[in-house]
PDB file of N, CA and C in Angstrom:
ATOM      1  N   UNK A   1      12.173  37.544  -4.359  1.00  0.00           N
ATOM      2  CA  UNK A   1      10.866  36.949  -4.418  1.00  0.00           C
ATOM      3  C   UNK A   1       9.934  37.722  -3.481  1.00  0.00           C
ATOM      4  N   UNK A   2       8.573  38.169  -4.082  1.00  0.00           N
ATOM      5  CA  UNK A   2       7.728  38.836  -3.201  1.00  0.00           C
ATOM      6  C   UNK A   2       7.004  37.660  -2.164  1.00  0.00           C
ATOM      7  N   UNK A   3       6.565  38.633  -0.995  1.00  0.00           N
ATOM      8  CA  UNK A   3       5.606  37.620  -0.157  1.00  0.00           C
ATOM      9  C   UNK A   3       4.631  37.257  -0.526  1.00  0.00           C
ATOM     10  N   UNK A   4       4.139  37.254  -1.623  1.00  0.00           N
ATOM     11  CA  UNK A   4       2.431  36.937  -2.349  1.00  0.00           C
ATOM     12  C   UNK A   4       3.731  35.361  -3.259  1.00  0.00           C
ATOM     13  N   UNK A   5       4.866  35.503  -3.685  1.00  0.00           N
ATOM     14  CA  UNK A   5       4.993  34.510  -4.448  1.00  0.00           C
ATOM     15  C   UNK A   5       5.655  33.124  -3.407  1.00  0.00           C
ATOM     16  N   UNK A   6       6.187  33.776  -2.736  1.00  0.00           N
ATOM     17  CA  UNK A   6       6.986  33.038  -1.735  1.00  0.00           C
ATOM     18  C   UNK A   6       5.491  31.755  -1.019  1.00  0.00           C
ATOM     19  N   UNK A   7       4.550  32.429  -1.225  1.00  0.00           N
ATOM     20  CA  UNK A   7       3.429  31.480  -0.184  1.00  0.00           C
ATOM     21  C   UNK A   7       2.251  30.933  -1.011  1.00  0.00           C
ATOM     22  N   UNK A   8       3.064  31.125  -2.859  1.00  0.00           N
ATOM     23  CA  UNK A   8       1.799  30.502  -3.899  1.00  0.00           C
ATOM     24  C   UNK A   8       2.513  29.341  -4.308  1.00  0.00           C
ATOM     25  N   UNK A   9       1.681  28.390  -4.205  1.00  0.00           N
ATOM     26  CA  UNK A   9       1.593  27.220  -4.308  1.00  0.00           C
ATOM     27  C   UNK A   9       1.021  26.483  -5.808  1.00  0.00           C
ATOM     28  N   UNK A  10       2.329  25.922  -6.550  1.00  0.00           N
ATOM     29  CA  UNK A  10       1.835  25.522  -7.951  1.00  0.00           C
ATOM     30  C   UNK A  10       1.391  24.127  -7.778  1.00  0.00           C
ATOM     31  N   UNK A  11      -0.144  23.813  -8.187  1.00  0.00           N
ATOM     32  CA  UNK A  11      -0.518  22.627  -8.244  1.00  0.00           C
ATOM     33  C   UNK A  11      -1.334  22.006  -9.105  1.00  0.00           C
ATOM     34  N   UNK A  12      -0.262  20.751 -10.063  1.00  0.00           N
ATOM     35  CA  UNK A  12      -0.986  20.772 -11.165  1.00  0.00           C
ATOM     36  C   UNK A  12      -2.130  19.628 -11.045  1.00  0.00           C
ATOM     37  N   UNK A  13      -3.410  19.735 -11.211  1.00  0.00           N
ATOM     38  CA  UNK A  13      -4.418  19.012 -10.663  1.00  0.00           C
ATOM     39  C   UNK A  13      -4.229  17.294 -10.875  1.00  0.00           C
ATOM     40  N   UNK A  14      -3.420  17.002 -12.300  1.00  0.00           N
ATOM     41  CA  UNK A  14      -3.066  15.593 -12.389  1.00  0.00           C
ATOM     42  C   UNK A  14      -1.733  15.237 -11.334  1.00  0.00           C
ATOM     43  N   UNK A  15      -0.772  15.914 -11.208  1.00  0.00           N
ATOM     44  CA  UNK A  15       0.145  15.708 -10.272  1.00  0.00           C
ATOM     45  C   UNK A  15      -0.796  15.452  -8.661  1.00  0.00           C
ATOM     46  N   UNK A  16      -1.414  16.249  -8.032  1.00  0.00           N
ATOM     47  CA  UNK A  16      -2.018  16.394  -6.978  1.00  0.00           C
ATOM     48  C   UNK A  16      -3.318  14.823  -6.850  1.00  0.00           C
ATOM     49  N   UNK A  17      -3.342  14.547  -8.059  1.00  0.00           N
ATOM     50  CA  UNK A  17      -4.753  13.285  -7.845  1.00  0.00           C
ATOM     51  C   UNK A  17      -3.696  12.386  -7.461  1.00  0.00           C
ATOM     52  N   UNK A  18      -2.567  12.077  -8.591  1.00  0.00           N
ATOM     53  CA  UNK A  18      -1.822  11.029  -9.020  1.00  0.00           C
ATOM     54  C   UNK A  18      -0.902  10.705  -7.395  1.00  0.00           C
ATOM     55  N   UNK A  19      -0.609  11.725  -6.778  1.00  0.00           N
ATOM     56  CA  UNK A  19      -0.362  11.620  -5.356  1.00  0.00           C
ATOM     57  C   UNK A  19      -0.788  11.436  -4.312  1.00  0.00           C
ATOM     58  N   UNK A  20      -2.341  11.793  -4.357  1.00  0.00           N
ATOM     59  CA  UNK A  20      -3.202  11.465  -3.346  1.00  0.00           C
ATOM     60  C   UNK A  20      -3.488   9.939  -3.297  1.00  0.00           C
ATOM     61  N   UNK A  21      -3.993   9.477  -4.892  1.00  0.00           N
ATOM     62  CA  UNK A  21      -3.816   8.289  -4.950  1.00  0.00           C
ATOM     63  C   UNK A  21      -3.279   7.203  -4.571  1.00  0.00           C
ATOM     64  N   UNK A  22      -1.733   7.994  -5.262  1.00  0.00           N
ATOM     65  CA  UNK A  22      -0.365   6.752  -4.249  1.00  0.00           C
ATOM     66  C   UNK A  22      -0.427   6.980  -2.694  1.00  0.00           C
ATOM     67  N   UNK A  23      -0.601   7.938  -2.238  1.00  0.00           N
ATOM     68  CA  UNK A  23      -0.590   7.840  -0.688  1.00  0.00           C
ATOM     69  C   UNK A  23      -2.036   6.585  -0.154  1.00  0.00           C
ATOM     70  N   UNK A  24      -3.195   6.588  -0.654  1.00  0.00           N
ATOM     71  CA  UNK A  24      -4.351   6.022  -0.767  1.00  0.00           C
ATOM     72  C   UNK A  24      -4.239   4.742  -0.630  1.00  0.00           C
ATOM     73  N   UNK A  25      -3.320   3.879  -1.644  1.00  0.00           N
ATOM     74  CA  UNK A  25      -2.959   2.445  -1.909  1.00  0.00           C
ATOM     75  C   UNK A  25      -1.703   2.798  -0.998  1.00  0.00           C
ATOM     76  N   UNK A  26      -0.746   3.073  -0.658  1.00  0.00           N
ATOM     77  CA  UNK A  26       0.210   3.221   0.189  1.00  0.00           C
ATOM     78  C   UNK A  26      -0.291   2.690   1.608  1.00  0.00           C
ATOM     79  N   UNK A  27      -1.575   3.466   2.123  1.00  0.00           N
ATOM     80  CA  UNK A  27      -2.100   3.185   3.180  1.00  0.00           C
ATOM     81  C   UNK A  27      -2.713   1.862   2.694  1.00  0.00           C
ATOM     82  N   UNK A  28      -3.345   1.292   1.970  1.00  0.00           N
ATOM     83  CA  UNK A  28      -4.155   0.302   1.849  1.00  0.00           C
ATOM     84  C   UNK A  28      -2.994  -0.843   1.433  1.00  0.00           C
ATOM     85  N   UNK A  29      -2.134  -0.708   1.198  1.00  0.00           N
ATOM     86  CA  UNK A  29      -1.014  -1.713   0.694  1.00  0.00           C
ATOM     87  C   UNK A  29      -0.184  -2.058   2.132  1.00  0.00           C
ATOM     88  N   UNK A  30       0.112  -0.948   3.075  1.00  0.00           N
ATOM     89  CA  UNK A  30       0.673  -1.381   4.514  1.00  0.00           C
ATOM     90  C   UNK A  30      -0.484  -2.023   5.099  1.00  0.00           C
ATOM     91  N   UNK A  31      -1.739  -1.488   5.013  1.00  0.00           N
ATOM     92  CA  UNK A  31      -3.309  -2.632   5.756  1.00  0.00           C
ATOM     93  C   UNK A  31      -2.855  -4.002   5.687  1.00  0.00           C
ATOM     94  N   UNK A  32      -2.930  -4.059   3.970  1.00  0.00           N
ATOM     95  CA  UNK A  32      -2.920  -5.689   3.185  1.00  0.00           C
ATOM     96  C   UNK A  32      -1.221  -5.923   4.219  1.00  0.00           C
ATOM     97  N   UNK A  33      -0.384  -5.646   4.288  1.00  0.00           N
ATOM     98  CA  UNK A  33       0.587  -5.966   4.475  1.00  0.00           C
ATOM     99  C   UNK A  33       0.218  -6.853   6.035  1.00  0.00           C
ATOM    100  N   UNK A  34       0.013  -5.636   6.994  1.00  0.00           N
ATOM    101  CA  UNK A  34      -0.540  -6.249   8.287  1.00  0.00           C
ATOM    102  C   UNK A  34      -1.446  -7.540   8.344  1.00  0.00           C
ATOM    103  N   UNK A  35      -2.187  -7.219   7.546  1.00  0.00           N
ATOM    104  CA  UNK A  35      -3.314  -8.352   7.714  1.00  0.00           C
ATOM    105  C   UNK A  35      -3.040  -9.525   7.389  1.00  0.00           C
ATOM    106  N   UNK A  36      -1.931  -9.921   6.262  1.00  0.00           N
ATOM    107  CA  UNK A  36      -1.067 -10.741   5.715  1.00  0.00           C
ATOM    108  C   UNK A  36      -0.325 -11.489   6.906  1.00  0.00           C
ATOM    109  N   UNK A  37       0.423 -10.556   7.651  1.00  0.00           N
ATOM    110  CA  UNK A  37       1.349 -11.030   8.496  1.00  0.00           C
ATOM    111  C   UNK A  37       0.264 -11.892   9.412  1.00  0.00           C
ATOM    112  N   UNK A  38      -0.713 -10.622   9.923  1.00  0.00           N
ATOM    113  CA  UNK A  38      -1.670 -11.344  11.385  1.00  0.00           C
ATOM    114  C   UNK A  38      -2.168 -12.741  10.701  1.00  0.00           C
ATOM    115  N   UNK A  39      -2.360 -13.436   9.631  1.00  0.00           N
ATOM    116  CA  UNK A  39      -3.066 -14.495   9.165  1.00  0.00           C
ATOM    117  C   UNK A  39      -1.885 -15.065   8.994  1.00  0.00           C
ATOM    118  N   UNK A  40      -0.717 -15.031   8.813  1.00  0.00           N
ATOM    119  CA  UNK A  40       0.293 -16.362   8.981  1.00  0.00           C
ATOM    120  C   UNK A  40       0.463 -16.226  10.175  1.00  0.00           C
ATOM    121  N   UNK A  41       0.670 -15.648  11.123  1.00  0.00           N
ATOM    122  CA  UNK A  41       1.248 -16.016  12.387  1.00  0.00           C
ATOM    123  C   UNK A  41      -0.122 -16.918  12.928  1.00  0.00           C
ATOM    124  N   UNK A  42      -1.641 -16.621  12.900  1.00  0.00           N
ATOM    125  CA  UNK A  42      -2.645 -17.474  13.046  1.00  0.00           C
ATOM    126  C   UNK A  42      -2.063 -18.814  12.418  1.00  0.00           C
ATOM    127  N   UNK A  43      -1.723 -18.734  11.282  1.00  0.00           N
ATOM    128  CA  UNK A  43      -1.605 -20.092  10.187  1.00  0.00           C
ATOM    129  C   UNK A  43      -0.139 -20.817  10.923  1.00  0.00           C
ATOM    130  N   UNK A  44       0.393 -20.232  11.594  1.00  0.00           N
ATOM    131  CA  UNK A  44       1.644 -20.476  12.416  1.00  0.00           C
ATOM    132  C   UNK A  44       1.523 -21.067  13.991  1.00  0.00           C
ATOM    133  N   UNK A  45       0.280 -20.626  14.184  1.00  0.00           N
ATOM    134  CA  UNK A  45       0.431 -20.853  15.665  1.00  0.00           C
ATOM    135  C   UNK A  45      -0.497 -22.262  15.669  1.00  0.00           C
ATOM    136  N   UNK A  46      -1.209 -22.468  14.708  1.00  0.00           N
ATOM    137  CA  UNK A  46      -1.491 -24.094  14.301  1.00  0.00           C
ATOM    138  C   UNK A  46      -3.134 -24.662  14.731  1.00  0.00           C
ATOM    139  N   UNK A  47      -4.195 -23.207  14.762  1.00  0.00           N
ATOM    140  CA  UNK A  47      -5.101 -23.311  15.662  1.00  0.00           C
ATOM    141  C   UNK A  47      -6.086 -23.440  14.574  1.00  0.00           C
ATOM    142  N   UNK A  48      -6.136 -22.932  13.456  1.00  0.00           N
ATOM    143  CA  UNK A  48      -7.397 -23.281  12.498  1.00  0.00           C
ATOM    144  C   UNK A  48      -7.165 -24.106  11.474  1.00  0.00           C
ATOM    145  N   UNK A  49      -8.334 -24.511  11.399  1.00  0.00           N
ATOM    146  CA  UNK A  49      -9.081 -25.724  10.836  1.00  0.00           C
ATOM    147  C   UNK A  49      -8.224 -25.269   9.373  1.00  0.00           C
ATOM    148  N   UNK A  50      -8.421 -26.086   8.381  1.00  0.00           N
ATOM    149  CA  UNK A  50      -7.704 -26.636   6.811  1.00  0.00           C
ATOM    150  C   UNK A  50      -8.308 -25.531   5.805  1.00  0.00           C
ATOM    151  N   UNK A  51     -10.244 -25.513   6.325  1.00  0.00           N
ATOM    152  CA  UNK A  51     -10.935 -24.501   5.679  1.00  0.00           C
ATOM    153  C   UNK A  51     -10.680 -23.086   5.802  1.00  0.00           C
ATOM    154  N   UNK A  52     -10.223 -22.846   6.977  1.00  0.00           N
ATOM    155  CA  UNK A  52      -9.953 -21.468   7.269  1.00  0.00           C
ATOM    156  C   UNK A  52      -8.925 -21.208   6.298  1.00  0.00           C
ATOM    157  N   UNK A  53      -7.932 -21.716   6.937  1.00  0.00           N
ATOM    158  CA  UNK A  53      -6.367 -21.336   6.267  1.00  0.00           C
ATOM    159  C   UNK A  53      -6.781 -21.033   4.820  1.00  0.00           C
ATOM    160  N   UNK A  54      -7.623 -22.310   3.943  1.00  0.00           N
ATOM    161  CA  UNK A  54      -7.394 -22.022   2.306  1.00  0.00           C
ATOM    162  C   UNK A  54      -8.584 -20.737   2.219  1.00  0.00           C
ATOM    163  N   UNK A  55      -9.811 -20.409   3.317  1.00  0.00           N
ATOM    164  CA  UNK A  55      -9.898 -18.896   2.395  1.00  0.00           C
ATOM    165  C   UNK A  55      -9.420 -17.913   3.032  1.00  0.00           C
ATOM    166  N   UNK A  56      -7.865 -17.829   4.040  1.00  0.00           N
ATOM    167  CA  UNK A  56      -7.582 -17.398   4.329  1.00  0.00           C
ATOM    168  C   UNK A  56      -6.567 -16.520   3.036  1.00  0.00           C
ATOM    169  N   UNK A  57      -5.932 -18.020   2.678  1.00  0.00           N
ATOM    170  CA  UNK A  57      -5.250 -17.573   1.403  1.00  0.00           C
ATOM    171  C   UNK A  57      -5.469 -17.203   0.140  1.00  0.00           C
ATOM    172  N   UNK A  58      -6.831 -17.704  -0.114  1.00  0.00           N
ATOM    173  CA  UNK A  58      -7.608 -17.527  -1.491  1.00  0.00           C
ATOM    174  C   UNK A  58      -8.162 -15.539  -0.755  1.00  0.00           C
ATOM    175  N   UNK A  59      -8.777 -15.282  -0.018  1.00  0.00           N
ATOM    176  CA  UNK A  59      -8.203 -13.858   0.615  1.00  0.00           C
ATOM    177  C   UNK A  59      -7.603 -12.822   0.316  1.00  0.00           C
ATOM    178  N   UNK A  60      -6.372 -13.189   0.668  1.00  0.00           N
ATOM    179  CA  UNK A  60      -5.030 -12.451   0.242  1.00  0.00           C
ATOM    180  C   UNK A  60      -4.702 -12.164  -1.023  1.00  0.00           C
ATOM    181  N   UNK A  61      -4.784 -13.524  -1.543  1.00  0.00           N
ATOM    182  CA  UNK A  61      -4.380 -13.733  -3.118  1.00  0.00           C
ATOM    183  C   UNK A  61      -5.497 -12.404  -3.774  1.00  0.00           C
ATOM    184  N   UNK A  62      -6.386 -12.351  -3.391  1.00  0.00           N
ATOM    185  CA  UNK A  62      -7.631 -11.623  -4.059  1.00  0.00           C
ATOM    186  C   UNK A  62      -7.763 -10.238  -3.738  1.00  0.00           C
ATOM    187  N   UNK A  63      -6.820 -10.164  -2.468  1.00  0.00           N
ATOM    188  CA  UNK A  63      -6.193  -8.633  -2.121  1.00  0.00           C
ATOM    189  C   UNK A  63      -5.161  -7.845  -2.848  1.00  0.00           C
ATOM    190  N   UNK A  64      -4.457  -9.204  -2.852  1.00  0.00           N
ATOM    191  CA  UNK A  64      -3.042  -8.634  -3.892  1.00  0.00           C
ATOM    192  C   UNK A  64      -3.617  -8.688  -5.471  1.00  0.00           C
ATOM    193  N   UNK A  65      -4.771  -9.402  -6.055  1.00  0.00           N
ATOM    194  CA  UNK A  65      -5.025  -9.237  -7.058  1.00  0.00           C
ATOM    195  C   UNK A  65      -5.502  -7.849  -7.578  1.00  0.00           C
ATOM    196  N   UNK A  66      -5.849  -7.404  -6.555  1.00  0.00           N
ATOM    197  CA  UNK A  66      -6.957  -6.141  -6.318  1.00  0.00           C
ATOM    198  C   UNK A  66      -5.905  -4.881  -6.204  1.00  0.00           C
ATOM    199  N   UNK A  67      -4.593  -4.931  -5.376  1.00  0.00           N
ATOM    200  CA  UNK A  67      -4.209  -4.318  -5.495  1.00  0.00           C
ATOM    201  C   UNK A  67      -3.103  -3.808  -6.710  1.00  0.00           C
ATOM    202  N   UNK A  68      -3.043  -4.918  -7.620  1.00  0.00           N
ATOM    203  CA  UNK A  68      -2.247  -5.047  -8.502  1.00  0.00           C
ATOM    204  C   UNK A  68      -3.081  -4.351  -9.699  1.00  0.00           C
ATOM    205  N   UNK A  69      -4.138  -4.500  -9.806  1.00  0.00           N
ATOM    206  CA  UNK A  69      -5.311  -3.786 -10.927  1.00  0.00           C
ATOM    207  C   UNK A  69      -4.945  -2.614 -10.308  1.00  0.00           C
ATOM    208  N   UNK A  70      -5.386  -2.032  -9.354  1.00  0.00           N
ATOM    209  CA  UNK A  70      -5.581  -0.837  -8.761  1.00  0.00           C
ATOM    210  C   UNK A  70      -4.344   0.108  -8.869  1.00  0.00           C
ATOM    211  N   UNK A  71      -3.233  -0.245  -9.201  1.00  0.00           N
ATOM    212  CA  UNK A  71      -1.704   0.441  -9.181  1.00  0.00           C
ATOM    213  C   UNK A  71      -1.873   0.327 -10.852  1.00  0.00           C
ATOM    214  N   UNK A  72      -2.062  -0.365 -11.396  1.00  0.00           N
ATOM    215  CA  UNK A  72      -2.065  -0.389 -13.198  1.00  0.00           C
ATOM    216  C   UNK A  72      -3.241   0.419 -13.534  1.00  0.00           C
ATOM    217  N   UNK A  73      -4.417   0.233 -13.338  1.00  0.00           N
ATOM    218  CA  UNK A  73      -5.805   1.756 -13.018  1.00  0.00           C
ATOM    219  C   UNK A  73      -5.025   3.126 -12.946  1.00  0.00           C
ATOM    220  N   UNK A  74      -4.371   3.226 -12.154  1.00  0.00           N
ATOM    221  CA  UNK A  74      -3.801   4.664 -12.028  1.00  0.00           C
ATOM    222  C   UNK A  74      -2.536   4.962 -12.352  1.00  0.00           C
ATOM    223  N   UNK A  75      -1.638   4.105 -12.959  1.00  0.00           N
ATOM    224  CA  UNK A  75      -0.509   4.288 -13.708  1.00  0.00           C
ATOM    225  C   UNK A  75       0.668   4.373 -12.496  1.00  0.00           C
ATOM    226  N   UNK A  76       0.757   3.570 -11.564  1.00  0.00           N
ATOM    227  CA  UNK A  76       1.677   3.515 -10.187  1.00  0.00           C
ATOM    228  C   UNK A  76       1.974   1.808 -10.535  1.00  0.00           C
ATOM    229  N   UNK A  77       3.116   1.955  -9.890  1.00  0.00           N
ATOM    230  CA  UNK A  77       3.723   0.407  -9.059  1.00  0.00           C
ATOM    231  C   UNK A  77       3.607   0.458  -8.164  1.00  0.00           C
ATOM    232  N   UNK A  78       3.960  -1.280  -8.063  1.00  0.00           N
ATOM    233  CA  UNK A  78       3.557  -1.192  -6.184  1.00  0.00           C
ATOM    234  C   UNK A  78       4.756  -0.822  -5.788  1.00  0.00           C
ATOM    235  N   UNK A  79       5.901  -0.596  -6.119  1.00  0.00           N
ATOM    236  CA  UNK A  79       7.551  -0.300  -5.478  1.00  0.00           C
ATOM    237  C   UNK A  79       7.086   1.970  -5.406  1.00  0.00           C
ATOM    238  N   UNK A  80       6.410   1.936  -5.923  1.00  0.00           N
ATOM    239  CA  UNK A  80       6.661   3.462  -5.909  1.00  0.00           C
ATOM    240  C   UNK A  80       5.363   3.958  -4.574  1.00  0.00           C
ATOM    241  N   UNK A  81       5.036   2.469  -4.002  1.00  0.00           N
ATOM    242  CA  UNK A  81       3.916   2.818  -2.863  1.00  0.00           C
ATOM    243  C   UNK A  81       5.231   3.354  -1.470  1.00  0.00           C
ATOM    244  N   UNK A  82       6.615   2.372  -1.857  1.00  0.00           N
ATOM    245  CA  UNK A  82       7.317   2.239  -0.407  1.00  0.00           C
ATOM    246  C   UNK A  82       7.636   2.925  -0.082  1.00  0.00           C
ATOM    247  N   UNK A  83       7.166   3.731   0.846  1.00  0.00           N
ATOM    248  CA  UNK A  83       7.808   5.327   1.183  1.00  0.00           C
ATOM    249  C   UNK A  83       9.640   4.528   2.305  1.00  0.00           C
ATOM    250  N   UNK A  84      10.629   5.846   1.257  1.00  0.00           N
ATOM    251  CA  UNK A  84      11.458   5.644   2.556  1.00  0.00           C
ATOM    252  C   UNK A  84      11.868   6.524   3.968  1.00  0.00           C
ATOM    253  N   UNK A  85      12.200   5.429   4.855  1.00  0.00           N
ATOM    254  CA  UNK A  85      11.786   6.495   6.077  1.00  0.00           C
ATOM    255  C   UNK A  85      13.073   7.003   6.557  1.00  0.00           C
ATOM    256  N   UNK A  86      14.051   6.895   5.906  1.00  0.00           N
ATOM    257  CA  UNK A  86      15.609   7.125   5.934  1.00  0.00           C
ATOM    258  C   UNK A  86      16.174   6.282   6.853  1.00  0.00           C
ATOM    259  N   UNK A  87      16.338   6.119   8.234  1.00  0.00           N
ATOM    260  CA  UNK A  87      17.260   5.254   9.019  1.00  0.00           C
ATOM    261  C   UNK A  87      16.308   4.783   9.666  1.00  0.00           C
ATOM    262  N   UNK A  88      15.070   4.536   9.676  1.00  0.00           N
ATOM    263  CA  UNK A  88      14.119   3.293   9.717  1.00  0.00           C
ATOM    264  C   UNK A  88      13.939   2.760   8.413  1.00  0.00           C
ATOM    265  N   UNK A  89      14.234   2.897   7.189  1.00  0.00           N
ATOM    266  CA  UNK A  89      14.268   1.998   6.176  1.00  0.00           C
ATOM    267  C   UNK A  89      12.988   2.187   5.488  1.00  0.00           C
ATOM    268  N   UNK A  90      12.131   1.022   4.389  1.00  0.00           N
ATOM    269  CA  UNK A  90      11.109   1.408   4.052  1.00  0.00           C
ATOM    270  C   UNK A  90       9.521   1.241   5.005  1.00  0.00           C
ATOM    271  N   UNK A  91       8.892   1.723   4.645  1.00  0.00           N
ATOM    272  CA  UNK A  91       7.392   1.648   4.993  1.00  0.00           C
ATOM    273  C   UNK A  91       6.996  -0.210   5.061  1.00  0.00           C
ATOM    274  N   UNK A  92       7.089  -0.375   3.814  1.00  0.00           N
ATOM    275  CA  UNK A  92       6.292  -1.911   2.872  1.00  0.00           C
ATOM    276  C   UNK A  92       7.940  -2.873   3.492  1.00  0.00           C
ATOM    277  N   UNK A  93       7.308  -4.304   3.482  1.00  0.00           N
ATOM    278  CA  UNK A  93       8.104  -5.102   3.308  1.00  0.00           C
ATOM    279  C   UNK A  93       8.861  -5.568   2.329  1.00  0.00           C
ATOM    280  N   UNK A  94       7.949  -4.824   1.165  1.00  0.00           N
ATOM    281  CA  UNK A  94       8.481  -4.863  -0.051  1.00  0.00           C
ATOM    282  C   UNK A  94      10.226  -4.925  -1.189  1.00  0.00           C
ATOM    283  N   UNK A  95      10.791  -3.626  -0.254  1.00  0.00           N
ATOM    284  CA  UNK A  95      12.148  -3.273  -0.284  1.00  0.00           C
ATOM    285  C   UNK A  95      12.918  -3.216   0.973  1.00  0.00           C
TER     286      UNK A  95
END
């Protein structure tokens, strides 16, 4: 292999979106994940009012709705967001 081939890089422009993408919701799917957790442990520790909690959850629900369009939009699941990290396990709580 010459040094001009050894350092060319094949990239097919739908492969390269379709990845940027999943990394995109990957990051925005661990967000939703966090933000999920930080609002039950609030909903856990027993400090807000009845109103909070339900648009706390009507919220979420509308996050995960959002993110569920958004993975079918670009032809991804949400299982193909979970990166694995080998002997830390996955990314998502997911798997």
């Amino acid at each position: 292999m010459t040094d001009e081939r050894k350092h060319h890089l094949d990239i097919d422009p739908e492969t390269a979106e379709r990845s940027l993408v999943g990394l995109v919701l990957t990051v925005v799917e661990l967000l939703r994940e966090l933000m999920e957790r930080q609002a039950l442990r609030r909903v856990d520790h027993g400090d807000l009012p009845d109103a909070k909690i339900e648009e706390i959850g009507q919220t979420l629900m509308c996050l995960d709705q959002r993110m569920e369009e958004l993975c079918e939009h670009f032809g991804l699941e949400r299982r193909e967001l979970n990166l694995d990290l080998g002997p830390l396990g996955h990314l998502l709580s997911g798997e």
